[in-house]
Protein backbone atom coordinates (compact mmCIF):
# COMPACT_ATOMS: atom_id res chain seq x y z
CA UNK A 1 30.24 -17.32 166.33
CA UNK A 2 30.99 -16.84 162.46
CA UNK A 3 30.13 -19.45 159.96
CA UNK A 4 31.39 -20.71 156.76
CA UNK A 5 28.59 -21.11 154.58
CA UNK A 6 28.72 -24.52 153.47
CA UNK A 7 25.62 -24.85 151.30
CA UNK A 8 27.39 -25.06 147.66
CA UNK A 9 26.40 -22.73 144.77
CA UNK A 10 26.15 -26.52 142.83
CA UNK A 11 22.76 -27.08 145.26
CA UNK A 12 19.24 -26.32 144.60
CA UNK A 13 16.12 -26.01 146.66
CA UNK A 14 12.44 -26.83 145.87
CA UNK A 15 12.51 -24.69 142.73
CA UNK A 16 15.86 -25.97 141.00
CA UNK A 17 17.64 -22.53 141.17
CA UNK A 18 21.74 -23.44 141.72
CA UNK A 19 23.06 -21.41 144.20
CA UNK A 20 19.67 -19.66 145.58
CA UNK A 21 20.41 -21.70 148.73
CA UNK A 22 23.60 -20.54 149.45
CA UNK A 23 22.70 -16.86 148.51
CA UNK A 24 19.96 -17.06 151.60
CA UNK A 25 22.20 -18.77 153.63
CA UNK A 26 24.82 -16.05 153.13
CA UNK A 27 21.77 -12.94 153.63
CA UNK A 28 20.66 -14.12 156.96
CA UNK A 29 23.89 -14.92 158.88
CA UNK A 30 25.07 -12.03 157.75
CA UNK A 31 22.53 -10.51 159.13
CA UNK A 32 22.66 -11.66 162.39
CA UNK A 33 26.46 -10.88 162.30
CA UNK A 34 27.38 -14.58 161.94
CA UNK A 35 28.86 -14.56 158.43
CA UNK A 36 32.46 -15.77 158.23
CA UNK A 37 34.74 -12.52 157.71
CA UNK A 38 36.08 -12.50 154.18
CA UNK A 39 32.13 -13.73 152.60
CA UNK A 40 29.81 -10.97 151.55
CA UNK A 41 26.41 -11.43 151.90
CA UNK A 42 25.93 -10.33 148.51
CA UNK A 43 28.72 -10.44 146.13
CA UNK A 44 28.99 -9.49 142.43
CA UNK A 45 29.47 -13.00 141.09
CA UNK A 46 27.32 -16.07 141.47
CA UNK A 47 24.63 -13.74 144.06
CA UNK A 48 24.16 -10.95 141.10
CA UNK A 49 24.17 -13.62 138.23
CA UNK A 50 21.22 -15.05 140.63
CA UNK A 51 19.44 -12.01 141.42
CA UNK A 52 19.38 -11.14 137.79
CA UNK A 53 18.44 -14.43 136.20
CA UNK A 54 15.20 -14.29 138.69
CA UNK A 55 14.51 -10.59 137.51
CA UNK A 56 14.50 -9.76 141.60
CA UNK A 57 15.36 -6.30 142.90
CA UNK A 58 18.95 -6.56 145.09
CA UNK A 59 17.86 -3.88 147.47
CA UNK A 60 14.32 -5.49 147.88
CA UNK A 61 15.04 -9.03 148.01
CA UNK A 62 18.07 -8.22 150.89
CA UNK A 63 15.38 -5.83 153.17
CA UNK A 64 13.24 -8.80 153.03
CA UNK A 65 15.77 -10.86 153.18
CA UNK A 66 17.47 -8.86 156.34
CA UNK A 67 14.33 -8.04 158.03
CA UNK A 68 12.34 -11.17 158.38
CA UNK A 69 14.55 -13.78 158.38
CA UNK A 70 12.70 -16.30 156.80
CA UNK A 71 13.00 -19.74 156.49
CA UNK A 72 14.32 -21.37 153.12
CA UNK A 73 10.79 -22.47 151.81
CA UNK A 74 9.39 -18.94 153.27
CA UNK A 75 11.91 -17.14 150.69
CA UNK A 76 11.32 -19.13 147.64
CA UNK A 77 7.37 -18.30 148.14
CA UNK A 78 8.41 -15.06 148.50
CA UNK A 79 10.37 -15.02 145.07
CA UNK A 80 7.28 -16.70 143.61
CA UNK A 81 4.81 -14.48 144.77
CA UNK A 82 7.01 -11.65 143.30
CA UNK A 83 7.23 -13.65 139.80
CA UNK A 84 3.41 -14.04 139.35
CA UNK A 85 3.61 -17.81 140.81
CA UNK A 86 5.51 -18.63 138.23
CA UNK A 87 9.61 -18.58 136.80
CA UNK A 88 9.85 -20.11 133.29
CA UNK A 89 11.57 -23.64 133.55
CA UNK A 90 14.02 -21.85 130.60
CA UNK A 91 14.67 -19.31 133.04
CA UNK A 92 16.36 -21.78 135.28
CA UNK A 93 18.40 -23.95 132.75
CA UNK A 94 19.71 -20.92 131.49
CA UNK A 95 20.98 -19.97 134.74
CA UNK A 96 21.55 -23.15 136.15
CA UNK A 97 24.45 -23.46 133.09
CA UNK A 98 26.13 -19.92 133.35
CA UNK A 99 26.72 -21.18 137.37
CA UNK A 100 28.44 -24.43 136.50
CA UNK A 101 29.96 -23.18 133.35
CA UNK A 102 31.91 -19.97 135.43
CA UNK A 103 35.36 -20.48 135.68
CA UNK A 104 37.75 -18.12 137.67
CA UNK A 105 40.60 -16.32 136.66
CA UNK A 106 43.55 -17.82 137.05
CA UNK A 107 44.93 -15.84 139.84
CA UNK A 108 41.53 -16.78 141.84
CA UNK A 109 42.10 -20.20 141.10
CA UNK A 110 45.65 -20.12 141.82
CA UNK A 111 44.81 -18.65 145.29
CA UNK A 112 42.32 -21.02 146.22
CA UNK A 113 44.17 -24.28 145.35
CA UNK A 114 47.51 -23.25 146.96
CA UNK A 115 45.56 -22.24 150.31
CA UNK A 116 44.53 -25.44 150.41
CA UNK A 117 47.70 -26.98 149.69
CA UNK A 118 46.80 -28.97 146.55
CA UNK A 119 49.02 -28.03 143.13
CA UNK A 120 47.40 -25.59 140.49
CA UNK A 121 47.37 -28.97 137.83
CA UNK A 122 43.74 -27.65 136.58
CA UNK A 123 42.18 -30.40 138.00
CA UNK A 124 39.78 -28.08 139.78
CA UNK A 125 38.30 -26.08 136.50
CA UNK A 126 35.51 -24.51 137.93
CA UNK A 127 34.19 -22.05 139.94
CA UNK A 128 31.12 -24.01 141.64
CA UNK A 129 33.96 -26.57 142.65
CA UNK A 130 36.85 -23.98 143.93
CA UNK A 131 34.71 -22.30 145.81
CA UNK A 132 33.66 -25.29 147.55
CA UNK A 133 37.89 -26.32 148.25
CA UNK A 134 37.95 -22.82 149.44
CA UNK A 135 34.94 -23.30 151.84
CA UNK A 136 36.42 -26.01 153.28
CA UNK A 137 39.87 -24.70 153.61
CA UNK A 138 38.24 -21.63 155.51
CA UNK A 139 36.11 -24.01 157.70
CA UNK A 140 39.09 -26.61 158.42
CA UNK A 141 40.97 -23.14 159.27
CA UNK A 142 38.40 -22.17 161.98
CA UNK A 143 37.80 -25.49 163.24
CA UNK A 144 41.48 -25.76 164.08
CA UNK A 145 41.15 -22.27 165.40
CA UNK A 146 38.65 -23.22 168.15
């Protein structure tokens, strides 16, 4: 079975990161080959932007990631122990910002609203949101599918 990951890059966990949740969701279906085709488990958008706001190695954080499988408390002690204990409350408001301030280009946006059969008005601005409309188009397309 493939899954749609439906945590949103607009939710946090424990330690107020926006779209840390999704990111591990994402890394550990993938890895047990359960990832909806057309997500990567790591992407160059919202996952890097993550990755490099926290200062964690990619290559690191996805063996662990890959190998052990933890749970979503288990990672963020992880990413703490690897920070000292510690990430700078800054740290995370800066971040927290560039995630709901992305906006797509207007051909991603364009996809994304037509697939789900709503008109390209703008009334969707922003990434965090479109990619949720697009998660749910792709879920309501398997669920139909099954």
């Amino acid at each position: 079975m493939k899954l749609v990951p439906l945590i949103s890059s607009g939710v946090a966990g424990p330690l107020g990161v926006l779209h840390l949740p999704r990111f591990w969701l994402k890394v550990v279906l993938a890895a047990k080959g359960m990832l909806a085709e057309g997500y990567p488990d790591c992407g160059k958008g919202f996952d890097k932007m993550t990755l490099d706001a926290l200062g964690l190695d990619e290559a690191e954080t996805l063996h662990y990631l890959r190998s052990e499988l933890p749970s979503y408390p288990q990672f963020e002690a992880w990413i703490l122990r690897k920070k000292g204990g510690k990430i700078e409350k800054a740290t995370i408001i800066k971040h927290n910002c560039a995630v709901l301030g992305y906006i797509h280009d207007a051909d991603t946006r364009r996809a994304i609203v037509s697939a789900a059969g709503l008109p390209d008005d703008g009334s969707i601005p922003d990434a965090v949101n479109l990619n949720n409309l697009d998660d749910w188009t792709e879920f309501h397309k398997w669920l139909k599918s099954q």
